[in-house]
C-alpha atoms as a PDB file:
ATOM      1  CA  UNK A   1     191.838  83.505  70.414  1.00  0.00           C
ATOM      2  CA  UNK A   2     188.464  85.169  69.604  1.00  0.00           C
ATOM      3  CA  UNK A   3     187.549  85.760  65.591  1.00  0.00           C
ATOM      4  CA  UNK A   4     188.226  89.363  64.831  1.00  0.00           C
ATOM      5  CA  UNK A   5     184.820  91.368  65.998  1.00  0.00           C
ATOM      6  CA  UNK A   6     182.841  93.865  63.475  1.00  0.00           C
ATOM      7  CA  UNK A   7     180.155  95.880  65.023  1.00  0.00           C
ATOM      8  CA  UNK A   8     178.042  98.745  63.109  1.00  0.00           C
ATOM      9  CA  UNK A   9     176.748 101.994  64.603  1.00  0.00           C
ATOM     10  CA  UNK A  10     174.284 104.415  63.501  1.00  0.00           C
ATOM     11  CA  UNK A  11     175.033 107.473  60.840  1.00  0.00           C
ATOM     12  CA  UNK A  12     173.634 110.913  60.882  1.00  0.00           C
ATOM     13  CA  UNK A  13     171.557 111.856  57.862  1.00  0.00           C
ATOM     14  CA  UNK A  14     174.684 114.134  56.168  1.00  0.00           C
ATOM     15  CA  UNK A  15     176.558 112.145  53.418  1.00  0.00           C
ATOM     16  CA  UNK A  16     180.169 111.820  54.082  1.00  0.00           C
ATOM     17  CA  UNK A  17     182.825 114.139  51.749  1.00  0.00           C
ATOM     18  CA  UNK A  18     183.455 111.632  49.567  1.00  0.00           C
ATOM     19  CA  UNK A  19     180.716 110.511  47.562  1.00  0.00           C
ATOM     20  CA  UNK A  20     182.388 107.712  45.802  1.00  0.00           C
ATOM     21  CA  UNK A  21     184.628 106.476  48.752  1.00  0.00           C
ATOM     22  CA  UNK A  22     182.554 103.021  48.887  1.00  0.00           C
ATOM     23  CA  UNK A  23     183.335 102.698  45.460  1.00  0.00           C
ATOM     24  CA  UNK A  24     186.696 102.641  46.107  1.00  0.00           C
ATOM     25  CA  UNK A  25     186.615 100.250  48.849  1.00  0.00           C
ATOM     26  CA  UNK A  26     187.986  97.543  46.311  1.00  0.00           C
ATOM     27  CA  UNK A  27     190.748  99.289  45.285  1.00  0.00           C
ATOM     28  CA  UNK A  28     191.926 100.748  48.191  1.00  0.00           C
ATOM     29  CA  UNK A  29     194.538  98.294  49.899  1.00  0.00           C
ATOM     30  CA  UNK A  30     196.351  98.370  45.718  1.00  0.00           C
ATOM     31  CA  UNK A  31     195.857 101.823  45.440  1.00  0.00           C
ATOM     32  CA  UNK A  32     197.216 103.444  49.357  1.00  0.00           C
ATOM     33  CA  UNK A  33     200.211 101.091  50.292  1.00  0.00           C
ATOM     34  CA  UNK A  34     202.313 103.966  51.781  1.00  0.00           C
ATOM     35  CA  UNK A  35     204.051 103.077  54.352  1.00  0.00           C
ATOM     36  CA  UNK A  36     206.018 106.372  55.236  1.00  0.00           C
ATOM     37  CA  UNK A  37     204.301 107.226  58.286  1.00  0.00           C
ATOM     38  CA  UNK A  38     203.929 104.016  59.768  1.00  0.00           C
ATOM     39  CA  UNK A  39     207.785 104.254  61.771  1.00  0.00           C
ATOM     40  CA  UNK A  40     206.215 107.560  63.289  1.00  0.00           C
ATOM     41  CA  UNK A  41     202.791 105.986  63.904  1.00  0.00           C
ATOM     42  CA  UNK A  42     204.483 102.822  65.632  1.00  0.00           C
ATOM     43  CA  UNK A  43     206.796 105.073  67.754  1.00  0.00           C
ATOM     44  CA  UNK A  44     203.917 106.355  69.838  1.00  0.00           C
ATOM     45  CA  UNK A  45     202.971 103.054  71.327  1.00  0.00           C
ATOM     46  CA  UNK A  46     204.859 103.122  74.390  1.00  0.00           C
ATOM     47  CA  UNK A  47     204.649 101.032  77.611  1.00  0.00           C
ATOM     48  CA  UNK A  48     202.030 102.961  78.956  1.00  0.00           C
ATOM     49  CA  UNK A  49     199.576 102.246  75.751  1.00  0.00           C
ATOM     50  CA  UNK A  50     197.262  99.384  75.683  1.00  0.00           C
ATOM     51  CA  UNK A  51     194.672 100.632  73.884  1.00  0.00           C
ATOM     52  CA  UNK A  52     194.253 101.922  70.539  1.00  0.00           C
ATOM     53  CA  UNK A  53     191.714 103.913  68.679  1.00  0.00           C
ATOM     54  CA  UNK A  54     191.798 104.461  64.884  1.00  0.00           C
ATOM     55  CA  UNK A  55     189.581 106.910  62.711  1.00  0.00           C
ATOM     56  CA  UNK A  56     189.442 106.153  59.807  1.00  0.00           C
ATOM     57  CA  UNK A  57     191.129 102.874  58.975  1.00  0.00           C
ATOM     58  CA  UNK A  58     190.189 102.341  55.571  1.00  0.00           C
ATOM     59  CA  UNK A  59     191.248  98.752  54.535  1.00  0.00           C
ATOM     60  CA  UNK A  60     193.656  98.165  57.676  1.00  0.00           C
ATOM     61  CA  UNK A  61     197.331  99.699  56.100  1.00  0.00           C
ATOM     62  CA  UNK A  62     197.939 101.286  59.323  1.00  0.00           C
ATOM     63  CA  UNK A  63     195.868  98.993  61.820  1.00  0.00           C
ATOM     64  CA  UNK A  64     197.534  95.818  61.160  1.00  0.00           C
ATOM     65  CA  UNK A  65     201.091  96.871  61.513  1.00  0.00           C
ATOM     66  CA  UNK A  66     199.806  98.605  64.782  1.00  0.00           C
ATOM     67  CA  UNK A  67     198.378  94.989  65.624  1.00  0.00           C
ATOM     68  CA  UNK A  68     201.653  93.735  65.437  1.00  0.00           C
ATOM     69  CA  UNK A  69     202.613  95.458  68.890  1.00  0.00           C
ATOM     70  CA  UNK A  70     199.998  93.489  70.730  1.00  0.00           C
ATOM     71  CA  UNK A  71     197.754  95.915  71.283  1.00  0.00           C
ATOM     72  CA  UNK A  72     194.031  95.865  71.426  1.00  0.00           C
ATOM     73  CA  UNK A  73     192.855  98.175  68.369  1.00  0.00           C
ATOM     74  CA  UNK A  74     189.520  99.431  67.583  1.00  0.00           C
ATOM     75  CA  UNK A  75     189.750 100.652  64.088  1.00  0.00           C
ATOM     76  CA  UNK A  76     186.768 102.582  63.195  1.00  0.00           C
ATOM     77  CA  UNK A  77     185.205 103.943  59.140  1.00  0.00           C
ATOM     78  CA  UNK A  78     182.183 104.766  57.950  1.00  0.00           C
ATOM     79  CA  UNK A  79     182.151 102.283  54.578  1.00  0.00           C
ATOM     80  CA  UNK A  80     181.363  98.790  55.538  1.00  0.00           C
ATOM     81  CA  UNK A  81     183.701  97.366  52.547  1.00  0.00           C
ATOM     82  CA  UNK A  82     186.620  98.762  54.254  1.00  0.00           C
ATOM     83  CA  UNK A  83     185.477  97.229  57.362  1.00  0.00           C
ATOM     84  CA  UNK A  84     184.789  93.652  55.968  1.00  0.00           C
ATOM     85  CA  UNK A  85     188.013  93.969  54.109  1.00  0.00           C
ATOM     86  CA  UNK A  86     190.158  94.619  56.715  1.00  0.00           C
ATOM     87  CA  UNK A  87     188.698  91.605  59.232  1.00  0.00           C
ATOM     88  CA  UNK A  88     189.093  89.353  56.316  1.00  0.00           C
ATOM     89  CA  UNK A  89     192.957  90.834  56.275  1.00  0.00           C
ATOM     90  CA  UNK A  90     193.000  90.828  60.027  1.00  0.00           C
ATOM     91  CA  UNK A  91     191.922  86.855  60.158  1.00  0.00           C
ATOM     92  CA  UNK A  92     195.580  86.190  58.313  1.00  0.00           C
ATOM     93  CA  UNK A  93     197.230  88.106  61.361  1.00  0.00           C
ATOM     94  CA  UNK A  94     198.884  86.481  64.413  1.00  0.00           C
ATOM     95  CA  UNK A  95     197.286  88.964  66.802  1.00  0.00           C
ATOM     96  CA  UNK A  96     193.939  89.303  64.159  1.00  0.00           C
ATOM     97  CA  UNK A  97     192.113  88.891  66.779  1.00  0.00           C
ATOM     98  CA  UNK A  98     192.824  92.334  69.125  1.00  0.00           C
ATOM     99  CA  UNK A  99     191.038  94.042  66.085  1.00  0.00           C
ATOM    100  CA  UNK A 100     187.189  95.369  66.165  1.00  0.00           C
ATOM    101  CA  UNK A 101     186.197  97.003  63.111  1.00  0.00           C
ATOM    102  CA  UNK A 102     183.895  99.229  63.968  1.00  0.00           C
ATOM    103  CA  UNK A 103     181.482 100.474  60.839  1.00  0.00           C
ATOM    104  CA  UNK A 104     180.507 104.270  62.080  1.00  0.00           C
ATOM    105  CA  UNK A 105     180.561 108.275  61.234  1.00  0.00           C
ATOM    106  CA  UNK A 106     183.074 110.030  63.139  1.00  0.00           C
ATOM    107  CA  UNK A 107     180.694 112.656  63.638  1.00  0.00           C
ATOM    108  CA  UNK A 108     178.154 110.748  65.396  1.00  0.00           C
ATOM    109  CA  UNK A 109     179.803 107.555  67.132  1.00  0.00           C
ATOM    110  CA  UNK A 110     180.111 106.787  71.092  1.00  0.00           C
ATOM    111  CA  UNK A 111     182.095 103.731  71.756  1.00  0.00           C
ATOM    112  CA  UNK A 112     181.088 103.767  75.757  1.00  0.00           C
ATOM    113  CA  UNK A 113     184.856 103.351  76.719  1.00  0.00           C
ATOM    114  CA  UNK A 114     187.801 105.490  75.746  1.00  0.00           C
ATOM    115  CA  UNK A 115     191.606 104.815  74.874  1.00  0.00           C
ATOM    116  CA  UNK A 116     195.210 105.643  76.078  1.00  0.00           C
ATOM    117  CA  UNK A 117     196.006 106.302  72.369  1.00  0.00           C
ATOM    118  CA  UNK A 118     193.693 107.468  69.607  1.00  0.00           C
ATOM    119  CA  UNK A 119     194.972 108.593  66.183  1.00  0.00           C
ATOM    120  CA  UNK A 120     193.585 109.876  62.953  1.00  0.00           C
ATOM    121  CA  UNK A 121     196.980 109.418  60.869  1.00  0.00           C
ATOM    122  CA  UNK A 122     197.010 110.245  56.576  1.00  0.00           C
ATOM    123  CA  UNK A 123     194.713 113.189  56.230  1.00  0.00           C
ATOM    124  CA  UNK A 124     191.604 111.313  57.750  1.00  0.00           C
ATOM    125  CA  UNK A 125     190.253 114.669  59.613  1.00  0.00           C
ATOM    126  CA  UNK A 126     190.746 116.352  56.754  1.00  0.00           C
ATOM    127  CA  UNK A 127     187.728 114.691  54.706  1.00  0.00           C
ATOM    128  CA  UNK A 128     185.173 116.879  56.762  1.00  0.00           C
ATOM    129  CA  UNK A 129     185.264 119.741  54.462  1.00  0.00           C
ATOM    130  CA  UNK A 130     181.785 121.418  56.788  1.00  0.00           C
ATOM    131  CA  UNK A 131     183.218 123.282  59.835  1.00  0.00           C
ATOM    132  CA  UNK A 132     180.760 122.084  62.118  1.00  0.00           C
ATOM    133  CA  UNK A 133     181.289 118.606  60.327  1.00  0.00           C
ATOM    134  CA  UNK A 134     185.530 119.162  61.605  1.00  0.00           C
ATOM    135  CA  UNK A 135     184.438 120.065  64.886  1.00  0.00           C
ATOM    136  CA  UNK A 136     182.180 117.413  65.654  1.00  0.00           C
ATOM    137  CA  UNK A 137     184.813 115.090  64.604  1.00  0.00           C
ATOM    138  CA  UNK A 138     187.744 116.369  66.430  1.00  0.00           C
ATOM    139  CA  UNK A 139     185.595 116.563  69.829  1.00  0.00           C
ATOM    140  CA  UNK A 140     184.646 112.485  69.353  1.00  0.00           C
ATOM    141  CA  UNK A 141     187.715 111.842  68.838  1.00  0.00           C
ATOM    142  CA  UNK A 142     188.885 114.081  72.221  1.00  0.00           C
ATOM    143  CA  UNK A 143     186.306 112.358  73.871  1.00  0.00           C
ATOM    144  CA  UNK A 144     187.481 108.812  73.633  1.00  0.00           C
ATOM    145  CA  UNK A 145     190.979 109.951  75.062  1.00  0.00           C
ATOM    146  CA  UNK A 146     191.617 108.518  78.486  1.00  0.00           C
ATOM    147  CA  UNK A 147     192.636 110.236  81.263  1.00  0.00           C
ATOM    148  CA  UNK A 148     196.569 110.074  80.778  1.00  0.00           C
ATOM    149  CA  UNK A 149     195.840 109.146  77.135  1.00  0.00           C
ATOM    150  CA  UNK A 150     196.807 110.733  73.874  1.00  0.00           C
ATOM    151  CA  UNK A 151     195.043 112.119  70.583  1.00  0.00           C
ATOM    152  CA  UNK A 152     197.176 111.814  67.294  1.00  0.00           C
ATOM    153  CA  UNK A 153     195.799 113.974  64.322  1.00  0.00           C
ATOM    154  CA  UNK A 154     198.356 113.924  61.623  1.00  0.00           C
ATOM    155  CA  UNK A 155     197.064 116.067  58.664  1.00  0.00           C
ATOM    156  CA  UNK A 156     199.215 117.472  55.584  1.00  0.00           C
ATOM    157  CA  UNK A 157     199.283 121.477  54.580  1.00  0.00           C
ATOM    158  CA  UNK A 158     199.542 120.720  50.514  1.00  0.00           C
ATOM    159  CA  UNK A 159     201.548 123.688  50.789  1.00  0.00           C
ATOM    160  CA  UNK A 160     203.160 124.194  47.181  1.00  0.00           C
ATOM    161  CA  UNK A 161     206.391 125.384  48.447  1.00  0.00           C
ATOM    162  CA  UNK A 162     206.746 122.891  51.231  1.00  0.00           C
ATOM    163  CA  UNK A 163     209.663 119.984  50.477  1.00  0.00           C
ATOM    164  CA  UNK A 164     208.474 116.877  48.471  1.00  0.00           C
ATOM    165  CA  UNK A 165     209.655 114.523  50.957  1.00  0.00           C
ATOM    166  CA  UNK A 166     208.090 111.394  50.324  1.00  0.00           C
ATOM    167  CA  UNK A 167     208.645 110.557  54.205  1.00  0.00           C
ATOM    168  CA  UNK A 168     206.244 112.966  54.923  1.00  0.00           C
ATOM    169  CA  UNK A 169     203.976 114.115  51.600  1.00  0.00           C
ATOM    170  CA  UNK A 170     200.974 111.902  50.899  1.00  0.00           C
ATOM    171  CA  UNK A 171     201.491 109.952  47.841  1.00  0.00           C
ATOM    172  CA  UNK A 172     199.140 111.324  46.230  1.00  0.00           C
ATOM    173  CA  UNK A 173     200.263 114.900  45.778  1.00  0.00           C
ATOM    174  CA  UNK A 174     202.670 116.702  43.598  1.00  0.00           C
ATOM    175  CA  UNK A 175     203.175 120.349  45.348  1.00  0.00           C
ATOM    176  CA  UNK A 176     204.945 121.563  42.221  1.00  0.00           C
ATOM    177  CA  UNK A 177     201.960 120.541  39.908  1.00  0.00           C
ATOM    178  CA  UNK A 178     199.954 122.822  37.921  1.00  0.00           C
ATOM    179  CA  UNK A 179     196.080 123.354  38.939  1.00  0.00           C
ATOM    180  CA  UNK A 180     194.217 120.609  36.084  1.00  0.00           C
ATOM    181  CA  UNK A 181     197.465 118.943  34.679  1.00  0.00           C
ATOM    182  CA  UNK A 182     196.891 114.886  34.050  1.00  0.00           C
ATOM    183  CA  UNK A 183     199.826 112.911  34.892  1.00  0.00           C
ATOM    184  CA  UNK A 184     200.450 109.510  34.722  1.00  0.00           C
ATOM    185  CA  UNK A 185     201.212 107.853  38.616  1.00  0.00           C
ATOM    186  CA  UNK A 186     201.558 104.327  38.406  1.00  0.00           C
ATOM    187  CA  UNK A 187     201.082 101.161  36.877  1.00  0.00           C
ATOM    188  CA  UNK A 188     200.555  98.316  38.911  1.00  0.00           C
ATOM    189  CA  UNK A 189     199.456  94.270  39.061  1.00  0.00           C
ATOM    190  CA  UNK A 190     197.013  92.417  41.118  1.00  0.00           C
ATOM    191  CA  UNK A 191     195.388  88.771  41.027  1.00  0.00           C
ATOM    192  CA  UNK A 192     192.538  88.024  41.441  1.00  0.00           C
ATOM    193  CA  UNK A 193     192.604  86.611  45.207  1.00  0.00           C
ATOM    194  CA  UNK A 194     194.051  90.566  45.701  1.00  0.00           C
ATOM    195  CA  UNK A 195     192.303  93.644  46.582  1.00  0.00           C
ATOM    196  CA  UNK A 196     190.767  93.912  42.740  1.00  0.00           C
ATOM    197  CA  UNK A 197     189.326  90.443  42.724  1.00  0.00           C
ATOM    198  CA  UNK A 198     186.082  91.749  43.903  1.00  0.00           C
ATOM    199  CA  UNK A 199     185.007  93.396  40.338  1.00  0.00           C
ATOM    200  CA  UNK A 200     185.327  89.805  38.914  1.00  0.00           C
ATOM    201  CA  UNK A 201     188.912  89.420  37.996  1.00  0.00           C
ATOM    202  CA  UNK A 202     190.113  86.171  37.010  1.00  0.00           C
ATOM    203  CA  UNK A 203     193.917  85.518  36.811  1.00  0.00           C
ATOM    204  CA  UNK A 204     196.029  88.217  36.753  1.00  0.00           C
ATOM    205  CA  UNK A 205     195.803  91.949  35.929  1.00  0.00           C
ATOM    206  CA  UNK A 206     197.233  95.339  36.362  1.00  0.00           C
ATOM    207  CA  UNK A 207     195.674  98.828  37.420  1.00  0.00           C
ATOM    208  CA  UNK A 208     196.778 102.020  35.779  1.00  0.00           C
ATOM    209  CA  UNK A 209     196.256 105.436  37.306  1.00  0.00           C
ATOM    210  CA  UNK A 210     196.194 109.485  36.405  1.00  0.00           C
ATOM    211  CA  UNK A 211     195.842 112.199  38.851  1.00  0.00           C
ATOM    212  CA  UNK A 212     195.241 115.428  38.054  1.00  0.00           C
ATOM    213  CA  UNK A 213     195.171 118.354  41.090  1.00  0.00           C
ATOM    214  CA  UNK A 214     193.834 121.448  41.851  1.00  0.00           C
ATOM    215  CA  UNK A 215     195.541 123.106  45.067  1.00  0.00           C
ATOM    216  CA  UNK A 216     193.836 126.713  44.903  1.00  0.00           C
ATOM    217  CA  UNK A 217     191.444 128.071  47.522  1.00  0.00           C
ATOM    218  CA  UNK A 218     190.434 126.651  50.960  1.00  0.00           C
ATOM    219  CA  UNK A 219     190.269 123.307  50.141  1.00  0.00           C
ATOM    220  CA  UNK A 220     192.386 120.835  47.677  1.00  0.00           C
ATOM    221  CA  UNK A 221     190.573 118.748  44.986  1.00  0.00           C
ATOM    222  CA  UNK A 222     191.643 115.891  43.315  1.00  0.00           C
ATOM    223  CA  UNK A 223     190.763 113.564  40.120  1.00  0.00           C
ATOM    224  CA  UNK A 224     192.003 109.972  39.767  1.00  0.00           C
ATOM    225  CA  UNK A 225     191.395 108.126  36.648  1.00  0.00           C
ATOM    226  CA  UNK A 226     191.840 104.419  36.026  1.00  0.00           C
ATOM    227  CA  UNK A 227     192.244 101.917  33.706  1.00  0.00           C
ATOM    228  CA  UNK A 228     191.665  98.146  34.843  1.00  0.00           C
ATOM    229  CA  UNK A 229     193.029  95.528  32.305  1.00  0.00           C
ATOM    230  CA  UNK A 230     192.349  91.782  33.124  1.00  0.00           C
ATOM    231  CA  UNK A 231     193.153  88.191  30.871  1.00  0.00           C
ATOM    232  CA  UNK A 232     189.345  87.449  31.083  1.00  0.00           C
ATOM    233  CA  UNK A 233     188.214  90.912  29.482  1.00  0.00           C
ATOM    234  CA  UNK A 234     188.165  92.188  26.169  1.00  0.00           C
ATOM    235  CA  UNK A 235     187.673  95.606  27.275  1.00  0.00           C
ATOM    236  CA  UNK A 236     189.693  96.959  29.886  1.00  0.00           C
ATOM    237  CA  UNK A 237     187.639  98.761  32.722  1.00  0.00           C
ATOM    238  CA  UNK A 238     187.969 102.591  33.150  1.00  0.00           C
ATOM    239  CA  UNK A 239     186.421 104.502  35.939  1.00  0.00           C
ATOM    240  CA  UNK A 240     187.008 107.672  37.880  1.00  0.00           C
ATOM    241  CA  UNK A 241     187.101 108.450  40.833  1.00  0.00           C
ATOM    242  CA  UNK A 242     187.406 112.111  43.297  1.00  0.00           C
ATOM    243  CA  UNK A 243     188.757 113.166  46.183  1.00  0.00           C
ATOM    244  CA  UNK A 244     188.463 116.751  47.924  1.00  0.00           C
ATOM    245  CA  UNK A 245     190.556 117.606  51.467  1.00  0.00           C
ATOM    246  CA  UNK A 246     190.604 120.695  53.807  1.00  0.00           C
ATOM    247  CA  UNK A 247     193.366 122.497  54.503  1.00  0.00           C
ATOM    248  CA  UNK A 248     194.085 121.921  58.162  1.00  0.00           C
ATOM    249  CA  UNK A 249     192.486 124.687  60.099  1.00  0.00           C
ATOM    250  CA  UNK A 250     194.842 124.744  63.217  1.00  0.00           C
ATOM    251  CA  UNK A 251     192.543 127.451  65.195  1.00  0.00           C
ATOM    252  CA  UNK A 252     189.509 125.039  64.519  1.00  0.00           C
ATOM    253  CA  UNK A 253     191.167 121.553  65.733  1.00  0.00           C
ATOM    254  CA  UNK A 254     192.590 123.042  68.834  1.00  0.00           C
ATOM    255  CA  UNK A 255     189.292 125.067  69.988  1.00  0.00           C
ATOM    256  CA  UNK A 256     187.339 121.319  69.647  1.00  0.00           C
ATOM    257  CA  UNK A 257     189.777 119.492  71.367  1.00  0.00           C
ATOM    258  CA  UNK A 258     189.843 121.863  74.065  1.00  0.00           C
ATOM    259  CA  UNK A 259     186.181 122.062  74.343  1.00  0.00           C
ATOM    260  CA  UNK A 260     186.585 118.290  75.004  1.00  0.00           C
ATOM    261  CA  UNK A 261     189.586 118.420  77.785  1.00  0.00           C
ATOM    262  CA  UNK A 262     192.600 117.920  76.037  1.00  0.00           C
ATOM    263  CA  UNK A 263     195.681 119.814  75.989  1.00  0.00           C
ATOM    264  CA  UNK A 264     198.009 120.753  73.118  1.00  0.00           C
ATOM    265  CA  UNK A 265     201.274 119.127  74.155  1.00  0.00           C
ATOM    266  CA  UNK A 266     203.193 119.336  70.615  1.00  0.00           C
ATOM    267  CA  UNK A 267     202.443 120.297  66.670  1.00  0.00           C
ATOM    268  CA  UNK A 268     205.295 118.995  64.511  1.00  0.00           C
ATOM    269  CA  UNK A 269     205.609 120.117  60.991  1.00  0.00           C
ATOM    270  CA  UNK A 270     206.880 116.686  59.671  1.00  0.00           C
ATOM    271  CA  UNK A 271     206.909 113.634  60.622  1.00  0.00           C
ATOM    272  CA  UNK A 272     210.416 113.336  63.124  1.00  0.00           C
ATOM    273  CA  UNK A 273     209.582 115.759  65.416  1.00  0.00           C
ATOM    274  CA  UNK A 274     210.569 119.544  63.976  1.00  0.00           C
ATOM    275  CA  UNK A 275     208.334 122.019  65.310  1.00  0.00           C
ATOM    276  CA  UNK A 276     205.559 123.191  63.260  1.00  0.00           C
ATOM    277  CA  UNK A 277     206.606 126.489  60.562  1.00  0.00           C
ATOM    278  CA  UNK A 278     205.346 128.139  57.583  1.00  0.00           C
ATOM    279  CA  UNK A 279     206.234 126.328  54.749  1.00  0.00           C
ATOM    280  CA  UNK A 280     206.126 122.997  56.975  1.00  0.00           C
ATOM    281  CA  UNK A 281     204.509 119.444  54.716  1.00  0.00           C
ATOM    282  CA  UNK A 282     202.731 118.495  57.938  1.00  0.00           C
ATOM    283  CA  UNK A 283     200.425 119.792  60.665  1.00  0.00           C
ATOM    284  CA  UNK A 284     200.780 116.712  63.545  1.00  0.00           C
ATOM    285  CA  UNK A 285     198.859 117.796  66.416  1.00  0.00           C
ATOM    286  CA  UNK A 286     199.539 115.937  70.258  1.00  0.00           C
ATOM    287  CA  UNK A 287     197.086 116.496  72.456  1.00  0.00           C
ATOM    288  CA  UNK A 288     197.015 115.313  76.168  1.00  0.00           C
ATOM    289  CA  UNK A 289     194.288 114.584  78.613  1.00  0.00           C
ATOM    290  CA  UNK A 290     195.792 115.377  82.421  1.00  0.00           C
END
């Protein structure tokens, strides 16, 4: 078998949503473990799949389950840590090797060959708060679909009234929470051969995180604050860290695919199939190419 490949493609001069999303990169695989979508995701490889796109992969917690089925995977993100990360994950793999990490912007990339199944699964669309930013990122994504092939966009409404249904809510949302309350999410452990271990941990350690949300207006804005606590430091480590997300503009994703061939076959409103209502925790757009 061939070492897992990493290529890297241009960007375009606009910064991406998320200013500190490279910071993150070392966090990333202890902080997003959810694996609540990943029956769904794993369900749409059928017989007639043999390719996969992915955009964005982060650190690989949906691309190396999805290696598993022994398919060939391009997974695709614009930070290079997440990229180097998840080939060093992919090298402990069986079938490591059907993964290219591809460092790129969404908005900009062109692979030169397209896919029977490309997916943007946990919100990733939902990062380009620009319109024009959305658009050009739904029609590169439409435009790697093969003929016969498939394009996955699974994005969540952050709806307050919608069910807290942790098979189908991101993990990082309360929709009951007051706008600018600080709770406390999680405590958790790491050593230091673990995602952490790149800001110098030594031994063993543990992560603790707050979240505060605000879930007013067109888009949804979060804070995340962190305390890292380590044998080898005196003083534990605290950071912070932001995130902001679109609300998924149905109208919008559905013109640019269009534009770029593809066909609405289904929008779900969770994540087993019920069709798409008010109130629903999930937009999960199928589109078709004939």
């Amino acid at each position: 078998m061939t070492a897992t490949t990493v290529t890297q493609q241009p960007t375009i001069d606009k910064p991406p949503a998320v200013a500190d999303y490279a910071a993150r990169a070392a966090f990333y695989e202890l902080e997003y473990d959810d694996t609540a979508d990943l029956p769904f995701l794993l369900a749409q490889v059928g017989p007639g799949v043999t390719s996969i796109l992915e955009a964005p992969c982060g650190v690989g917690r949906v691309t190396l389950p999805l290696s598993a089925t022994g398919r060939s995977i391009t997974a695709l993100d614009l930070e290079v840590a997440m990229i180097e990360r998840l080939a060093e994950r992919a090298r402990q793999m069986p079938n490591g090797a059907l993964i290219e990490g591809v460092v790129a912007d969404l908005r900009a990339v062109r692979l030169c060959r397209r896919f029977d199944l490309v997916m943007s699964p946990a919100e990733g669309v939902q990062l380009f708060l620009d319109d024009d930013d959305l658009d050009r990122a739904i029609t590169t994504l439409a435009r790697h679909v093969d003929r016969g092939g498939r394009l996955l966009i699974d994005c969540a409404t952050f709806d307050p009234a919608a069910p807290d249904d942790p098979r189908d809510q991101p993990g990082y949302f309360s929709p009951g929470l007051a706008d600018g309350t600080e709770i406390l999410e999680w405590r958790r452990p790491f050593d230091a051969g673990g995602p952490a271990g790149g800001r110098g941990a030594q031994g063993t350690g543990r992560m603790t995180r707050w979240r505060t949300q605000w879930n007013t207006g067109p888009t949804i804005r979060f804070r995340f604050r962190y305390l890292v606590e380590t044998a080898d430091a005196a003083v534990p480590a605290a950071f912070t860290s932001t995130l902001e997300l679109r609300r998924p503009d149905r109208a919008r994703i559905e013109a640019a695919a269009a534009a770029a061939g593809l066909v609405l076959h289904g929008l779900a409103g969770d994540r087993r199939g019920k069709p798409f209502a008010d109130g629903a925790p999930r937009m999960v757009f199928d589109f078709r190419r004939g």
